[in-house]
N, C-alpha and C. Protein backbone atom coordinates (compact mmCIF):
# COMPACT_ATOMS: atom_id res chain seq x y z
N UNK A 1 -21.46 -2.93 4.32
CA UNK A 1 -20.17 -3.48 3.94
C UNK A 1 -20.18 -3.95 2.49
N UNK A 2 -20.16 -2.97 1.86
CA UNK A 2 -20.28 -3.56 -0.12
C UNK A 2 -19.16 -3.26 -0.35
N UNK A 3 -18.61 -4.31 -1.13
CA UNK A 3 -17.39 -4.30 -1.62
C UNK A 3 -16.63 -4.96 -0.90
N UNK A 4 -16.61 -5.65 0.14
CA UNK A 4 -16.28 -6.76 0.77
C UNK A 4 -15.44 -7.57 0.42
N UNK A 5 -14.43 -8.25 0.43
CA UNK A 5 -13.49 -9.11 -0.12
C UNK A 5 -13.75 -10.20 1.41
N UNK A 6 -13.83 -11.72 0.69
CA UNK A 6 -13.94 -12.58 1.80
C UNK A 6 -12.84 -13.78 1.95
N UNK A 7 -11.91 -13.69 2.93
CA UNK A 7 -11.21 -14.79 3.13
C UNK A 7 -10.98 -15.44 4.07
N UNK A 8 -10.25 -16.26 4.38
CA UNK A 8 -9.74 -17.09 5.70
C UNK A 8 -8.49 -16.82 6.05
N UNK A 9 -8.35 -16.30 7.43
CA UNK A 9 -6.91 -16.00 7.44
C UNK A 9 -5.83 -17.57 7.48
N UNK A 10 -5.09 -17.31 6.58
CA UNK A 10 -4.18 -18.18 6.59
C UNK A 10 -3.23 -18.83 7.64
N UNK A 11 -2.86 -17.97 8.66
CA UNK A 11 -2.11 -17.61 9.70
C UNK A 11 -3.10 -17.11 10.69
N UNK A 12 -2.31 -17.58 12.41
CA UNK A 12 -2.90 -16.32 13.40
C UNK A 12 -2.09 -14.89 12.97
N UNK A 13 -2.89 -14.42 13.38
CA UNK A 13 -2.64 -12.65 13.15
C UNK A 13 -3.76 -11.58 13.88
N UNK A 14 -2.41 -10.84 14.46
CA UNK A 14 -2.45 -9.77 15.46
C UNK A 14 -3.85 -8.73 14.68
N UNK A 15 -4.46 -8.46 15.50
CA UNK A 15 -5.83 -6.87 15.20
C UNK A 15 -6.11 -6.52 16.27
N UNK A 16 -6.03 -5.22 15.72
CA UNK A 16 -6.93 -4.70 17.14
C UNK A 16 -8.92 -4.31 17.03
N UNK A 17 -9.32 -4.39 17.80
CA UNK A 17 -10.15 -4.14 17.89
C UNK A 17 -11.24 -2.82 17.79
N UNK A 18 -11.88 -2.61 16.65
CA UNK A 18 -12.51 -1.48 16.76
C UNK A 18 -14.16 -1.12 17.43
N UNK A 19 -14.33 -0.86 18.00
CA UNK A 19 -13.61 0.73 18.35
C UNK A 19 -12.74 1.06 19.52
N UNK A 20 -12.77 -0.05 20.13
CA UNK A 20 -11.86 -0.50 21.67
C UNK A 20 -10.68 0.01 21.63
N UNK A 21 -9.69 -0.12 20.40
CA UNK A 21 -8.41 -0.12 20.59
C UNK A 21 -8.03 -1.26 21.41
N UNK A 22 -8.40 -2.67 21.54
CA UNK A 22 -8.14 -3.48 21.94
C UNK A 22 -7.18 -4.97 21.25
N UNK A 23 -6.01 -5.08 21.67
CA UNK A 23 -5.17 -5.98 20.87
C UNK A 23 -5.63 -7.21 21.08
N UNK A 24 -5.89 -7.80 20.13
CA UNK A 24 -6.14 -9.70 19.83
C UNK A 24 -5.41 -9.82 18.94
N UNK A 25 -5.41 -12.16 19.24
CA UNK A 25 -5.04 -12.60 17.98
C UNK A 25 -6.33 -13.48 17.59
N UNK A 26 -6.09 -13.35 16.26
CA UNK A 26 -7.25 -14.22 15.43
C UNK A 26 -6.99 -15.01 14.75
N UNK A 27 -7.36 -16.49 15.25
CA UNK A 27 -6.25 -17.48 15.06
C UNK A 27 -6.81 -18.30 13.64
N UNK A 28 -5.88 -18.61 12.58
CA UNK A 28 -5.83 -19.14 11.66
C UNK A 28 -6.94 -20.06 11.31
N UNK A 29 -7.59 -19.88 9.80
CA UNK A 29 -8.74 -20.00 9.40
C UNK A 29 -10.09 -19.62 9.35
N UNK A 30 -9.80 -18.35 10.59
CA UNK A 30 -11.02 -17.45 10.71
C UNK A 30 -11.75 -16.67 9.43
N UNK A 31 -13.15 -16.81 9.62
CA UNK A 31 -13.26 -16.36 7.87
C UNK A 31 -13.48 -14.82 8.35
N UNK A 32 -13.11 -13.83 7.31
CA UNK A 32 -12.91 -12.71 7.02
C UNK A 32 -13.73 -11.96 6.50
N UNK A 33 -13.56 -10.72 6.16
CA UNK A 33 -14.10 -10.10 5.28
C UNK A 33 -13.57 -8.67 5.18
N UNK A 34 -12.73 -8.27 4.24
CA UNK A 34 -11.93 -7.37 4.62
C UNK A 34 -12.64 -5.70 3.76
N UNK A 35 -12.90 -5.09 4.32
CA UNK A 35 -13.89 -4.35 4.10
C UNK A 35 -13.05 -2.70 3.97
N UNK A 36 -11.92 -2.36 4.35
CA UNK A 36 -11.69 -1.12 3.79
C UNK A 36 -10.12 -1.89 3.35
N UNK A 37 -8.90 -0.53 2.55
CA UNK A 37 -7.85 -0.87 2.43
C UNK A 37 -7.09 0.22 2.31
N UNK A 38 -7.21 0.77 3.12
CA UNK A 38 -6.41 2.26 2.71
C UNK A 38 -5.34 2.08 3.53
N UNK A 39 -4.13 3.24 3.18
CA UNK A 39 -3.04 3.86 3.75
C UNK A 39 -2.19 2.70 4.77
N UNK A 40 -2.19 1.40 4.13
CA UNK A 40 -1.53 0.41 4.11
C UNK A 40 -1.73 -0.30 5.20
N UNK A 41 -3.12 -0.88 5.34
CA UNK A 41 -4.00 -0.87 6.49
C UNK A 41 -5.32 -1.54 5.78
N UNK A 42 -5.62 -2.60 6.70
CA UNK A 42 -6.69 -3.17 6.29
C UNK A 42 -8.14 -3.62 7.67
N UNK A 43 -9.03 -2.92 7.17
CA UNK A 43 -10.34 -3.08 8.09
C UNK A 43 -10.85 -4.51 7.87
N UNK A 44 -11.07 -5.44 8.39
CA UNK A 44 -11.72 -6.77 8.33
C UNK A 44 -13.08 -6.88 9.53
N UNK A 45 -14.07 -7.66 8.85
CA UNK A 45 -14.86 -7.82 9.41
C UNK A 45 -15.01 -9.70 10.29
N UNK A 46 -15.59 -9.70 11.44
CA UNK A 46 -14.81 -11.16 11.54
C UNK A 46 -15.34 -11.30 13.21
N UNK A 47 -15.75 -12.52 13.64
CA UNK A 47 -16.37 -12.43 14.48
C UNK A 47 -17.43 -11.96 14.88
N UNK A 48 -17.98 -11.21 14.79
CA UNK A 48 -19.40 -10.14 14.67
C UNK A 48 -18.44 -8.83 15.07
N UNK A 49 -17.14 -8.36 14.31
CA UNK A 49 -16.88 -7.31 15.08
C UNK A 49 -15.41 -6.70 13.99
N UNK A 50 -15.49 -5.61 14.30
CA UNK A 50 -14.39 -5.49 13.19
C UNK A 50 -12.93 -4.81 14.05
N UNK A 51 -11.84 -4.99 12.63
CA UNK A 51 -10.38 -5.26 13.46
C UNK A 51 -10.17 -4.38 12.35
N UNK A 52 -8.76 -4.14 13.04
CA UNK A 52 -7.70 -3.29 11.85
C UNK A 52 -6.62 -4.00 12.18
N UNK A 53 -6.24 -4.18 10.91
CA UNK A 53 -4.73 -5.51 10.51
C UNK A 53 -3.67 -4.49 9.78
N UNK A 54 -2.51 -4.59 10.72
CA UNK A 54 -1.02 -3.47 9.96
C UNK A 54 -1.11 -4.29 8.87
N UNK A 55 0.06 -3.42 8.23
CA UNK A 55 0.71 -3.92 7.02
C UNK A 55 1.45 -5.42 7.30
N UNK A 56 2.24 -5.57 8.17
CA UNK A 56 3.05 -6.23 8.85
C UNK A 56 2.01 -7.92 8.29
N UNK A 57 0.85 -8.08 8.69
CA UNK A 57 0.01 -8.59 8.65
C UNK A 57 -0.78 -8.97 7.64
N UNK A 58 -0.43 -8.39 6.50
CA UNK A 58 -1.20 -8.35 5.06
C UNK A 58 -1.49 -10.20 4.68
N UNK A 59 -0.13 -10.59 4.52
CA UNK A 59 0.13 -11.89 4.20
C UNK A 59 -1.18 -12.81 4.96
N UNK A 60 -1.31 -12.83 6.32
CA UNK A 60 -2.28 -13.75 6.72
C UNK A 60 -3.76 -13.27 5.61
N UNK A 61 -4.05 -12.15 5.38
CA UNK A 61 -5.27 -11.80 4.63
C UNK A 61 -5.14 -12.54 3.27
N UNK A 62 -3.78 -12.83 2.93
CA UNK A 62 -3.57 -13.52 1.49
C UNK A 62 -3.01 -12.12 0.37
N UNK A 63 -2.72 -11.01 1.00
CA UNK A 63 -2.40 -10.07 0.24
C UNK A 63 -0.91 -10.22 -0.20
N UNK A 64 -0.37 -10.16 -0.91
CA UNK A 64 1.22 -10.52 -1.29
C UNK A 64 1.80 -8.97 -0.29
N UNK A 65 3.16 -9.48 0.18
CA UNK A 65 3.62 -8.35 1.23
C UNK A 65 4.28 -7.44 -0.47
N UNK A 66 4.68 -7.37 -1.72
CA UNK A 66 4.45 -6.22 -2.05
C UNK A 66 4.13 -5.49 -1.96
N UNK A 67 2.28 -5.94 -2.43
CA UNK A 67 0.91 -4.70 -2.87
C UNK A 67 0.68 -4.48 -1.02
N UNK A 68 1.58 -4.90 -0.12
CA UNK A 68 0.80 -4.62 1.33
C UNK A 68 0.87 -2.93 1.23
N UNK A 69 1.14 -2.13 0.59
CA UNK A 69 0.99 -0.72 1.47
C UNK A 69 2.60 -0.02 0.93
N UNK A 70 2.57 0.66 0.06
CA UNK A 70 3.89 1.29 -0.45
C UNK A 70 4.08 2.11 0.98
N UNK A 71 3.04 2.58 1.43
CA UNK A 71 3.32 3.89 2.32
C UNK A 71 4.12 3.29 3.48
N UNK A 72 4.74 1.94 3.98
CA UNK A 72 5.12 1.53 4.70
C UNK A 72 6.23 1.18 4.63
N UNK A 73 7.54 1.35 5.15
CA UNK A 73 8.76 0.82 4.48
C UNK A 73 9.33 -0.18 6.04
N UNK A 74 10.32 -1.12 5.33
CA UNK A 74 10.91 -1.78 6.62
C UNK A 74 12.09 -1.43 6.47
N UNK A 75 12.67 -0.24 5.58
CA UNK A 75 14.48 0.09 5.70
C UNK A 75 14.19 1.46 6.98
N UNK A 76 15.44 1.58 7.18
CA UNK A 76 15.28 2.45 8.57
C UNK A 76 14.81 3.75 8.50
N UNK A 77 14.07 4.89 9.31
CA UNK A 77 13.73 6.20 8.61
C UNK A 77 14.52 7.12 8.25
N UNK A 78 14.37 7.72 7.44
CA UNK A 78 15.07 8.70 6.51
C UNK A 78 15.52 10.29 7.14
N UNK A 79 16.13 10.59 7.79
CA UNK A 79 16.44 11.44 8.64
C UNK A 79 17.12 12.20 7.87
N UNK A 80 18.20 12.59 6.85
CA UNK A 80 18.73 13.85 6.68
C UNK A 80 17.97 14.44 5.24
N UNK A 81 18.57 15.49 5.23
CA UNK A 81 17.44 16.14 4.13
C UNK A 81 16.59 17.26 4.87
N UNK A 82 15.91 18.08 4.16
CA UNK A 82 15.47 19.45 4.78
C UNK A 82 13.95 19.09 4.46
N UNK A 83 13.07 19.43 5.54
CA UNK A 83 11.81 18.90 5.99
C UNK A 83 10.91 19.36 4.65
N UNK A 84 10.12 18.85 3.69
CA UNK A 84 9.49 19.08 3.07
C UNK A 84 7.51 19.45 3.58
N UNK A 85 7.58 20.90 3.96
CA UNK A 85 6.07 20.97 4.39
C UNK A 85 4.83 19.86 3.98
N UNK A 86 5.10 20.13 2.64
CA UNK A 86 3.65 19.49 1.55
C UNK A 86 3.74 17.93 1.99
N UNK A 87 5.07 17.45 1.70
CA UNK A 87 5.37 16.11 2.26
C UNK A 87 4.64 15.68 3.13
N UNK A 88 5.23 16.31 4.30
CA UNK A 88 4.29 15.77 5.86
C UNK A 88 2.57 15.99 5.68
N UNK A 89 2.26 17.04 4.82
CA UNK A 89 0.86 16.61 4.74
C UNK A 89 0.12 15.50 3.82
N UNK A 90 1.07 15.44 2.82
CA UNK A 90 0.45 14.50 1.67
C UNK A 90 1.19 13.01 2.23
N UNK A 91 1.73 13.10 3.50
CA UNK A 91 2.16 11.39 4.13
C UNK A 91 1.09 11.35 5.35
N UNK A 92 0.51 12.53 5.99
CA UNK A 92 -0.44 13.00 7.06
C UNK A 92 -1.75 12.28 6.42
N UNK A 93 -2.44 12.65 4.88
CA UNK A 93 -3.31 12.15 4.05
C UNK A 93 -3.06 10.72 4.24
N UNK A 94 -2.51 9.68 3.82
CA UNK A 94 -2.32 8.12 3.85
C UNK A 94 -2.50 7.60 5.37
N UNK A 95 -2.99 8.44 6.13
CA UNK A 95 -3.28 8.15 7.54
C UNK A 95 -4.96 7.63 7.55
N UNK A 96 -5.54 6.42 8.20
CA UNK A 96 -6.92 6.85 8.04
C UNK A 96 -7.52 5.92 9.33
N UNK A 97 -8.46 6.77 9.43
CA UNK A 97 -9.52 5.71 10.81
C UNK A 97 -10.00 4.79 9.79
N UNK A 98 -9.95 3.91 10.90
CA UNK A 98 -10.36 2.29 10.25
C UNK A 98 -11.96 2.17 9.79
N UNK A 99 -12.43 2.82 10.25
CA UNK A 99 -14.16 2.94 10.12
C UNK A 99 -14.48 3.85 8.88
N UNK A 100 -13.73 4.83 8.50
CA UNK A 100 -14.19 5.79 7.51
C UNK A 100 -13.33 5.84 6.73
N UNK A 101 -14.02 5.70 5.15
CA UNK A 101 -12.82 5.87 3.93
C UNK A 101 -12.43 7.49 3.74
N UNK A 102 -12.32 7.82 5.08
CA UNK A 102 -11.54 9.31 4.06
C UNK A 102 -10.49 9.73 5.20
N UNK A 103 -8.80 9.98 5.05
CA UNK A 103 -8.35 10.34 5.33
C UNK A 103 -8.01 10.93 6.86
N UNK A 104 -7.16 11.14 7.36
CA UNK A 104 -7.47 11.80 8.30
C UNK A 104 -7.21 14.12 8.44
N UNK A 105 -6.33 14.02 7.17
CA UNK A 105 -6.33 15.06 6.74
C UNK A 105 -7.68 16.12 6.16
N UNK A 106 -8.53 15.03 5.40
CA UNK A 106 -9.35 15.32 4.54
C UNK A 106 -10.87 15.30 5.87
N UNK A 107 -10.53 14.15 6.68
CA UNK A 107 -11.86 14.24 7.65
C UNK A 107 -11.80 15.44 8.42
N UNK A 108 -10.71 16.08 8.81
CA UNK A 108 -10.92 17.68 9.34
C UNK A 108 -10.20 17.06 10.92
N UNK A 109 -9.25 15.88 10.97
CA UNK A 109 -8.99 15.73 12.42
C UNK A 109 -7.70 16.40 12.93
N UNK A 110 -6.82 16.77 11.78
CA UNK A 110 -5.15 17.34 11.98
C UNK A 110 -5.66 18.84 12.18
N UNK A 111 -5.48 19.32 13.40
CA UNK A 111 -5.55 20.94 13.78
C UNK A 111 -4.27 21.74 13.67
N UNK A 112 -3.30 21.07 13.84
CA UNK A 112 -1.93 21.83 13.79
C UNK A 112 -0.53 21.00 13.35
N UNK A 113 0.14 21.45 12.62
CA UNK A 113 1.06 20.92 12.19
C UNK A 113 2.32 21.71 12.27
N UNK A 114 2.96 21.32 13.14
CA UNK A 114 4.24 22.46 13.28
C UNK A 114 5.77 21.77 13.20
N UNK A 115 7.11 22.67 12.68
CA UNK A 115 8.22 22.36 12.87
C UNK A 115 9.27 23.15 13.04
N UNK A 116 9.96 22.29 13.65
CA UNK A 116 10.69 22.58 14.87
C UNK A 116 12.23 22.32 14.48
N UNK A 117 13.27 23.00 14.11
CA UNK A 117 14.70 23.22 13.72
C UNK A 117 15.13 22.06 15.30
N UNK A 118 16.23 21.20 14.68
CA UNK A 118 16.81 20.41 15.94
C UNK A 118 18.33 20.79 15.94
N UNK A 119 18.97 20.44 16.90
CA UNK A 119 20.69 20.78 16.86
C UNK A 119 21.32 19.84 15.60
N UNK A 120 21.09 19.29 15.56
CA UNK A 120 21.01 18.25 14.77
C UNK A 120 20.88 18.58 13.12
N UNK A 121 20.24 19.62 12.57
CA UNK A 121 20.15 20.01 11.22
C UNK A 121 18.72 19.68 10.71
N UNK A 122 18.54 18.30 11.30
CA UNK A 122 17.20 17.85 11.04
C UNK A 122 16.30 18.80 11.93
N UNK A 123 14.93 17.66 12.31
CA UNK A 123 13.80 18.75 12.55
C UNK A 123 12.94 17.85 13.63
N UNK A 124 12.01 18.62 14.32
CA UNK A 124 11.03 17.44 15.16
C UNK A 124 9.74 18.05 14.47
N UNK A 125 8.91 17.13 14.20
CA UNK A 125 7.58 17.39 13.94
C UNK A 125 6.54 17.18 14.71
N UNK A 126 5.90 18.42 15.08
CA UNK A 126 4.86 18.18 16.11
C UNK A 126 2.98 18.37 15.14
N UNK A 127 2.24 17.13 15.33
CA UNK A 127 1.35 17.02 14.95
C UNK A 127 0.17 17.31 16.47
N UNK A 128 -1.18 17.90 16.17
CA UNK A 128 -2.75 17.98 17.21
C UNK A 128 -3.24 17.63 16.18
N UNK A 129 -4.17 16.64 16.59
CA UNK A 129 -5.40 15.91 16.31
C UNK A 129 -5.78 15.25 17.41
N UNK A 130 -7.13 14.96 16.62
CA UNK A 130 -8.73 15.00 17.52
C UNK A 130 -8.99 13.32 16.59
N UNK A 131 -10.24 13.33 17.84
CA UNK A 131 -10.82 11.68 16.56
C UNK A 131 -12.57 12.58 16.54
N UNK A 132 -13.21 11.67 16.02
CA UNK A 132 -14.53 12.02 15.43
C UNK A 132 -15.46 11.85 16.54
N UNK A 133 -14.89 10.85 18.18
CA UNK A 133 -15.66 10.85 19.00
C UNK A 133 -14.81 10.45 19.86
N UNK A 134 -14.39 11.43 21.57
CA UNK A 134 -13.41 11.09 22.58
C UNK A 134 -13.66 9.83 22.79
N UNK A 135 -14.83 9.01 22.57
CA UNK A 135 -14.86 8.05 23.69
C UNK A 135 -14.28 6.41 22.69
N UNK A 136 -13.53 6.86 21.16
CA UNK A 136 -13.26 6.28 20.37
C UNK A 136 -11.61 5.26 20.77
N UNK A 137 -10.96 4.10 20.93
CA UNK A 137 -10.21 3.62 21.07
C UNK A 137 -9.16 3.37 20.57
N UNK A 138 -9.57 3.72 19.38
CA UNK A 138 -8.27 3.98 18.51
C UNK A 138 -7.45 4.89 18.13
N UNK A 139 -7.70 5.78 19.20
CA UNK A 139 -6.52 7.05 18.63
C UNK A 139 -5.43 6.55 18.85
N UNK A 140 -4.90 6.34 19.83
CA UNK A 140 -3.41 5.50 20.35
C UNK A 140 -2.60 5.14 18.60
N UNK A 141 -3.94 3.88 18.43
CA UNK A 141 -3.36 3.06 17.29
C UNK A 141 -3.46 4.97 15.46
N UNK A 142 -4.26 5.43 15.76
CA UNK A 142 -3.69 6.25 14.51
C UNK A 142 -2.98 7.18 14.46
N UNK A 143 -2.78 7.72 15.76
CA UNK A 143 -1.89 8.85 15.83
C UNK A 143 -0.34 8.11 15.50
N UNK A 144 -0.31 6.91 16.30
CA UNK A 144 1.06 5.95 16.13
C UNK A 144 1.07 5.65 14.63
N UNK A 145 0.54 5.67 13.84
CA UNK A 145 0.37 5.10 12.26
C UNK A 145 0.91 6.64 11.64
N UNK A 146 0.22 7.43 12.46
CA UNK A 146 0.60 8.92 11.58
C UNK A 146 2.07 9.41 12.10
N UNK A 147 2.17 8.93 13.39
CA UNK A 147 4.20 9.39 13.47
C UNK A 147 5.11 8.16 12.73
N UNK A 148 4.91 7.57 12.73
CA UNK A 148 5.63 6.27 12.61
C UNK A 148 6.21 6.47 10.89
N UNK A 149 4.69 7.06 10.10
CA UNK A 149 4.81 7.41 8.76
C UNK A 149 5.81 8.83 8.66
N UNK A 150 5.67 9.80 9.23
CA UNK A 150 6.17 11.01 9.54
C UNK A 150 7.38 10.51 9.48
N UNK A 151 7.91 9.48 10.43
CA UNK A 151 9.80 8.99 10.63
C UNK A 151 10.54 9.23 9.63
N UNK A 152 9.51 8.56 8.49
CA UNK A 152 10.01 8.03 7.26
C UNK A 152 10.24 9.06 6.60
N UNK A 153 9.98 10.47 6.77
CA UNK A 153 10.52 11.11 6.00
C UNK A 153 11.54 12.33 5.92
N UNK A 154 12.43 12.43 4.81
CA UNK A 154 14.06 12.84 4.97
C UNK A 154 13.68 14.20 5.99
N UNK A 155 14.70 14.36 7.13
CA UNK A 155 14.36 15.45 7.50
C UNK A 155 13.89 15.16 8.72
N UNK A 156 13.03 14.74 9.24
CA UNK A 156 12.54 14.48 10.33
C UNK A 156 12.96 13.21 11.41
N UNK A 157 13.56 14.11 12.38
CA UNK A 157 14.60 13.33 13.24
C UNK A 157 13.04 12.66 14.51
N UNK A 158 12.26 13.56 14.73
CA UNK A 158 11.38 13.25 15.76
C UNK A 158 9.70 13.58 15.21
N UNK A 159 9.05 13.03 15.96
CA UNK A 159 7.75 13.03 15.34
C UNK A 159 7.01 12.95 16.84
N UNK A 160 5.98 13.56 16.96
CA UNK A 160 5.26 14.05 17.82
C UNK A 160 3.48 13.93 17.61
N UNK A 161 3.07 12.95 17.92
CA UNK A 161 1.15 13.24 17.20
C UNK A 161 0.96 13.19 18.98
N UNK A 162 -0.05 13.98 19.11
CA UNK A 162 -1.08 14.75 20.41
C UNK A 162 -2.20 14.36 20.04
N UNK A 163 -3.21 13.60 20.55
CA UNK A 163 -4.57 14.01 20.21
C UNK A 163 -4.94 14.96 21.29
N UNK A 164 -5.94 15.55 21.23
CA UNK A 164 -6.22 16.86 21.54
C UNK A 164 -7.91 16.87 21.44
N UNK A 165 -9.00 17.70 22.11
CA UNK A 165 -10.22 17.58 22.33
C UNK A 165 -10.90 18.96 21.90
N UNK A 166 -9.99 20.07 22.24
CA UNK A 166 -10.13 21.48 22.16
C UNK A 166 -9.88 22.03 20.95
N UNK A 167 -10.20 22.24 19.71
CA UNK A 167 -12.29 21.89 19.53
C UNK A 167 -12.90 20.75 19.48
N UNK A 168 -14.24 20.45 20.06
CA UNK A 168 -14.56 19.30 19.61
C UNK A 168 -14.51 19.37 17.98
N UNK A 169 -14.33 18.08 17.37
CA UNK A 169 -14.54 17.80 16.09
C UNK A 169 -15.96 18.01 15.65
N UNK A 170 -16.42 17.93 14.88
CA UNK A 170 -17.76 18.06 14.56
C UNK A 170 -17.79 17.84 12.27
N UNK A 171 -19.21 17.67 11.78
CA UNK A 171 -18.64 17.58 10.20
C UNK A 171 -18.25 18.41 9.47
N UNK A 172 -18.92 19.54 9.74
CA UNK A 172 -18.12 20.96 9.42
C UNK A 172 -16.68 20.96 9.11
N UNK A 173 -16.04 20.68 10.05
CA UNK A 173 -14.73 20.26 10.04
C UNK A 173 -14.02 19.52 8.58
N UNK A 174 -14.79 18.71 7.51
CA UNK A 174 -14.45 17.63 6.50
C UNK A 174 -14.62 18.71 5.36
N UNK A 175 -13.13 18.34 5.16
CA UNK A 175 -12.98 19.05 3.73
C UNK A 175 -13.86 18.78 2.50
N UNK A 176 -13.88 19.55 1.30
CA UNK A 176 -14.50 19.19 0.37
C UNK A 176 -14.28 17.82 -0.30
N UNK A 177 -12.86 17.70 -0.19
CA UNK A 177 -12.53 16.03 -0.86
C UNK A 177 -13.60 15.22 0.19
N UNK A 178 -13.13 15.17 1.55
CA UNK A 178 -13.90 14.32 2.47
C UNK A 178 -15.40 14.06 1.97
N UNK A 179 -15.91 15.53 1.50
CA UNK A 179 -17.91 15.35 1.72
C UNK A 179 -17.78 14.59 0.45
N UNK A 180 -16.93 14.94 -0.33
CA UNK A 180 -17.56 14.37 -1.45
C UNK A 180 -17.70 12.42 -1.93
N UNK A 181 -16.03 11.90 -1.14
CA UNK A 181 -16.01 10.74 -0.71
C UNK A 181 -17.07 10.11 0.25
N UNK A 182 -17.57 10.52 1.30
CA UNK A 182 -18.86 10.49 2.18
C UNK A 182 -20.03 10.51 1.54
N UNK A 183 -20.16 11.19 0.55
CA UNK A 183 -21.53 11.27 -0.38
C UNK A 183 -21.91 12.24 0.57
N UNK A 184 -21.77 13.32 1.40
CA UNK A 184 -22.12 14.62 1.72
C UNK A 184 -22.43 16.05 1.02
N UNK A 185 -22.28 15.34 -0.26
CA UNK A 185 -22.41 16.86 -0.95
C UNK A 185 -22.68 16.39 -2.35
């Protein structure tokens, strides 16, 4: 855990539990240590055990709700407009497991990305992905981080994430950005 940032949460505040996928609260003054920060999402270390804290949540860490996470908006999602492919992948990228700094695009877990014309003009987006190990607890919580982000963008009336097993994942799978963030290559 280098690079560590250490605080006290100011507030109780909601985490879930990794690797459980298990919801707690962690009640005010608990000391911290907030150890990743990506895709508007923060890994803390705390208890002998580590959590992932939404955006929603930044403030108890002491983060100003500005800098909490551009990728997150609280105005309603953006539905008309014609589905931008690259979009959904480069908003798919700002997705990340709480344990590993790289992406979920870039770790090799998104197998299929498809869309779907609605009566409507707009579109439904159907996402498959996998996690790095079935017996992991947090898919629930990232696949929901990766539609939720998807909402938000013009065009997409529905959003759809599957995790999926068939292939297993394996490292092969991690793009070149990934190995190189990993120190794999």
């Amino acid at each position: 855990m280098h690079n560590a940032t250490s605080v006290e949460l100011a507030r109780d505040c909601e985490a879930i539990q990794i690797p459980s996928g298990n919801s707690i609260t962690l009640p005010a003054g608990t000391a911290v240590d907030i150890t990743q920060t990506l895709g508007g999402t923060y890994t803390i270390h705390a208890q002998g055990g580590l959590f992932r804290v939404a955006t929603k949540d930044a403030d108890a860490l002491g983060i100003a709700p500005a800098t909490a996470g551009a990728t997150t908006s609280s105005a309603a999602p953006q539905t008309e407009g014609p589905v931008d492919e690259k979009a959904l992948w480069e908003t798919l990228k700002t997705c990340y497991d709480p344990e590993i700094p790289v992406n979920i695009v870039d770790l090799g877990l998104v197998y299929d990305l498809h869309i779907e014309p609605m009566p409507s003009g707009n579109s439904l987006v159907s996402v498959k992905m996998t996690l790095t190990a079935p017996g992991c607890g947090m898919g629930a919580t990232i696949a929901g981080d990766a539609q939720q982000k998807l909402l938000y963008l013009p065009g997409v009336e529905e959003a759809v994430v599957e995790i999926v097993w068939d292939p297993p994942w394996h490292q092969s799978m991690i793009t070149e950005q990934g190995r190189k963030i990993l120190g794999l290559e």
